[in-house]
Protein backbone atom coordinates (compact mmCIF):
# COMPACT_ATOMS: atom_id res chain seq x y z
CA UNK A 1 233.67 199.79 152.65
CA UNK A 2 236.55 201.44 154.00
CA UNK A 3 240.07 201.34 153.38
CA UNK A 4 243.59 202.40 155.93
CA UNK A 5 246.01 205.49 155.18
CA UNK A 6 248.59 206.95 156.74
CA UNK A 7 249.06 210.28 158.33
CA UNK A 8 250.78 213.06 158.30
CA UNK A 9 248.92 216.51 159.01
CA UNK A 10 249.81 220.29 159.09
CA UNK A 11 246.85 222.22 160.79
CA UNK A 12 246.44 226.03 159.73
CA UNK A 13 244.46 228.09 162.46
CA UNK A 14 241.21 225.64 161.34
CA UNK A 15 242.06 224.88 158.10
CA UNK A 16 243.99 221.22 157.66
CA UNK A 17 245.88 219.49 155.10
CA UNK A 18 245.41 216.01 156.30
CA UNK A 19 245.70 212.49 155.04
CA UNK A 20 243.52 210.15 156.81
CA UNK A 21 244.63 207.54 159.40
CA UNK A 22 242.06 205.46 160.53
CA UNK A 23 239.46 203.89 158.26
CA UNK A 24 237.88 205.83 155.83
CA UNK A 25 234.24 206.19 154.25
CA UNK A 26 234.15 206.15 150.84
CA UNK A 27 231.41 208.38 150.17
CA UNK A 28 229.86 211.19 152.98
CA UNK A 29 227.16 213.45 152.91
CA UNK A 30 226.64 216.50 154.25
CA UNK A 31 223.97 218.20 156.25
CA UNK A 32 221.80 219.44 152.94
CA UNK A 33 222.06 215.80 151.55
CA UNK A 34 224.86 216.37 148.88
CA UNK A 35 226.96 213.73 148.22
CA UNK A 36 230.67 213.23 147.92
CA UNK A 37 233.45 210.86 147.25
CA UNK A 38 235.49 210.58 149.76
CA UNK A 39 239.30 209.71 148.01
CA UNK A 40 241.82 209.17 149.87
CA UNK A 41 245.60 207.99 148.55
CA UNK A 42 248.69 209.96 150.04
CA UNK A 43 245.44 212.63 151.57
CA UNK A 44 241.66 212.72 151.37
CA UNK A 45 239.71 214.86 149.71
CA UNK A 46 235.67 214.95 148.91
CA UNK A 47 235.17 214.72 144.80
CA UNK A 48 232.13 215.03 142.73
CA UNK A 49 230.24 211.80 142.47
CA UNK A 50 226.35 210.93 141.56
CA UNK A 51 224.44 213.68 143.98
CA UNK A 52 226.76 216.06 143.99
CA UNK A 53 225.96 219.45 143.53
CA UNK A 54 227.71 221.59 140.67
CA UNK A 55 229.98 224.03 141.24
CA UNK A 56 229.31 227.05 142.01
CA UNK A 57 230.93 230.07 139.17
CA UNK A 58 234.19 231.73 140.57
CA UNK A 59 234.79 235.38 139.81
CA UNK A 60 238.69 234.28 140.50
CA UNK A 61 240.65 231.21 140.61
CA UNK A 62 239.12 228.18 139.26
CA UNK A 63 236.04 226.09 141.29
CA UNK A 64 236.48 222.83 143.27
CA UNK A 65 235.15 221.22 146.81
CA UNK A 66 237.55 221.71 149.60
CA UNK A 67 237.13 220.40 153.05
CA UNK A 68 238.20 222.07 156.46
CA UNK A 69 237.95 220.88 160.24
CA UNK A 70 237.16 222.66 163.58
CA UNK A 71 234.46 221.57 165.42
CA UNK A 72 232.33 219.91 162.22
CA UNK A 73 234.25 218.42 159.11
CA UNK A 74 232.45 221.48 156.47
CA UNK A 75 232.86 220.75 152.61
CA UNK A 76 233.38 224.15 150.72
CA UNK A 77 232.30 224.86 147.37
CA UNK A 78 235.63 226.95 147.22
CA UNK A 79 237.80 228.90 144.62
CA UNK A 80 241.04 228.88 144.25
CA UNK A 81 243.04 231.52 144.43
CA UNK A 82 246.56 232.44 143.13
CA UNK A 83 248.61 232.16 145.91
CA UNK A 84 247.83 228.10 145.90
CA UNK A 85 244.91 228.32 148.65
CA UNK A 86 241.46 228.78 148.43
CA UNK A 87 239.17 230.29 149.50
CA UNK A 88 234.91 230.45 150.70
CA UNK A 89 232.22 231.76 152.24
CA UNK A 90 229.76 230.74 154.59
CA UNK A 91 226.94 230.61 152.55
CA UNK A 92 228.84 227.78 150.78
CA UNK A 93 229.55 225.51 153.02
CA UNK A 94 228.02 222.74 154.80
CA UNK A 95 228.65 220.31 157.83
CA UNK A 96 229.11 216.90 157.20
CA UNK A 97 226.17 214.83 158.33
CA UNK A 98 226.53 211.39 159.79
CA UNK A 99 223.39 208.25 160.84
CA UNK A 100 226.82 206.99 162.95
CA UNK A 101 230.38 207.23 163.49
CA UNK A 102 232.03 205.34 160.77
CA UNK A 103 229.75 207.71 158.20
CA UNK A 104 232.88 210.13 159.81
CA UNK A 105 236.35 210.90 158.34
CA UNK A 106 239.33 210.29 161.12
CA UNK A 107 242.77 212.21 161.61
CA UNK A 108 245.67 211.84 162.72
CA UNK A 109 245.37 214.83 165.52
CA UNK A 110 241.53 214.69 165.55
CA UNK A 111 238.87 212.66 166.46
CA UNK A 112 235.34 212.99 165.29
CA UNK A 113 231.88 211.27 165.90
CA UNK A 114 228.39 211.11 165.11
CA UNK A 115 226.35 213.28 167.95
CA UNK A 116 223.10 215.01 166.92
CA UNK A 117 223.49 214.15 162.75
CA UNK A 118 226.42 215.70 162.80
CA UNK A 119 230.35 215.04 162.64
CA UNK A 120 231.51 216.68 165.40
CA UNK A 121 234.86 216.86 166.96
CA UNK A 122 235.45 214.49 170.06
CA UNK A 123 237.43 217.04 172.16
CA UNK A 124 234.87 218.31 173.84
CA UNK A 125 237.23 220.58 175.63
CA UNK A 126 238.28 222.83 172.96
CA UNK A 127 234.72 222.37 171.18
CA UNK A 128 232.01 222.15 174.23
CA UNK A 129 229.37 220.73 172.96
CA UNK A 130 227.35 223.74 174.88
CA UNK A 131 228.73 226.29 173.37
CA UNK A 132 227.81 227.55 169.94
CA UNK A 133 230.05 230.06 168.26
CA UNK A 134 229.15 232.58 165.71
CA UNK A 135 231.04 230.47 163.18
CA UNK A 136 229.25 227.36 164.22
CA UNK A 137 225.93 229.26 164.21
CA UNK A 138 226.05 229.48 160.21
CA UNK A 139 227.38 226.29 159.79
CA UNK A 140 224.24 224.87 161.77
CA UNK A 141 221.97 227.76 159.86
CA UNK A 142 223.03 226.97 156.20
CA UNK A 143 223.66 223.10 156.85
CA UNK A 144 219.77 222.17 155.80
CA UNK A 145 219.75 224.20 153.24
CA UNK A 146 220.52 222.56 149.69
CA UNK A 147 223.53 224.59 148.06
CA UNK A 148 221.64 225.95 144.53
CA UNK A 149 219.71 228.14 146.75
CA UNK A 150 222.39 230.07 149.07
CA UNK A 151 224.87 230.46 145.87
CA UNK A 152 223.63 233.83 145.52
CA UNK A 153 224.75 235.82 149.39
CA UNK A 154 222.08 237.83 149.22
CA UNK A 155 219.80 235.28 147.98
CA UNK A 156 216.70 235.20 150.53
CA UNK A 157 217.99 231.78 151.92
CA UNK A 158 221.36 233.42 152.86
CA UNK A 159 219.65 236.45 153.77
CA UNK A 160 217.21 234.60 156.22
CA UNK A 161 220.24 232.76 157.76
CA UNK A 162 222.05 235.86 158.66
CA UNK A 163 219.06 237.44 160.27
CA UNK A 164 219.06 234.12 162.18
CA UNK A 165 222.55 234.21 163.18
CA UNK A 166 222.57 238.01 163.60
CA UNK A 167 219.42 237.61 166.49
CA UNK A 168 221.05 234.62 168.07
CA UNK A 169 224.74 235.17 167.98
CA UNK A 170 227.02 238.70 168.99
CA UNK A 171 229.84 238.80 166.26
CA UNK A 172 232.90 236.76 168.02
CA UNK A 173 230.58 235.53 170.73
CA UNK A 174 228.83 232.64 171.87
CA UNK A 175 225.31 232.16 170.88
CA UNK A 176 222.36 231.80 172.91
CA UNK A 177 220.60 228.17 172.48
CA UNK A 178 218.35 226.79 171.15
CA UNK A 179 219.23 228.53 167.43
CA UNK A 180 215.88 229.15 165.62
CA UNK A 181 214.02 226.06 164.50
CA UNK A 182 215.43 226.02 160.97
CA UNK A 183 218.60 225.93 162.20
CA UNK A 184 220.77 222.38 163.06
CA UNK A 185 220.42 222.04 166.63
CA UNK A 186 224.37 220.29 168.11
């Protein structure tokens, strides 16, 4: 079931404050099988539901599940911080995962659909789907991976991802394909 919002969005470098414009799921997943509400009134927002991983600790600011958009829609287990952002890492997030395009979110001044299991964005010229970035590489990396087990950065999870990125990716390049077989493949 979906319902119709209205739009009006403010994009930061990657980050987005967005309220939806086109129908909306109510509930999305991501690529390590957590589940999310997916609320949206004046903007959306993922929210804990049945499935849903807990919350991480924060050393600062107080825990919640924040969403950002480049290529894939990720869901953060984030913190806030006291300037009114927040913030994560990439051991904490995850790609959204998708069995077909209306398992998406849609925006006003992006587009996304189900390729490959994943939500990826539809303009293909600022995201080729050929190129992976270092950025993308974790996202891809961590996204099987269920969240209890990468809280910890130097858990051996995140540890075993960064070795994977780190062989595959030069810092601020583009990274050689196919990732390594644990890895989301775009």
């Amino acid at each position: 079931m979906s319902k119709a919002i209205t739009c009006a969005c403010t994009l930061f470098g990657t980050f987005a404050a967005c309220s939806a414009t086109e129908l909306q799921p109510h509930e999305v997943f991501d690529a390590s099988g957590a589940r999310f509400a997916w609320v949206c009134e004046e903007y959306c927002a993922p929210e804990i539901t049945e499935g849903t991983p807990p919350l991480p600790p924060c050393n600062v600011g107080m825990p919640l599940y924040a969403w950002r958009f480049g290529r894939f829609i990720d869901i953060d287990a984030a913190c806030t911080s006291p300037d009114g952002g927040w913030g994560a890492s990439s051991n904490q997030s995850r790609p959204l995962a998708c069995v077909d395009t209306s398992d998406c979110p849609q925006f006003t001044t992006c587009s996304f659909e189900c390729r490959s299991g994943l939500c990826q964005n539809k303009d293909t010229s600022r995201f080729p789907a050929a190129v992976i970035t270092w950025s993308d590489a974790f996202a891809l990396c961590f996204g099987p991976i269920a969240r209890d087990e990468t809280i910890d950065p130097f858990s051996a999870a995140s540890v075993q991802v960064s070795d994977a990125v780190a062989q595959s990716c030069p810092v601020g390049g583009t990274c050689t394909q196919p990732l390594p077989v644990t890895c989301l493949q775009p």
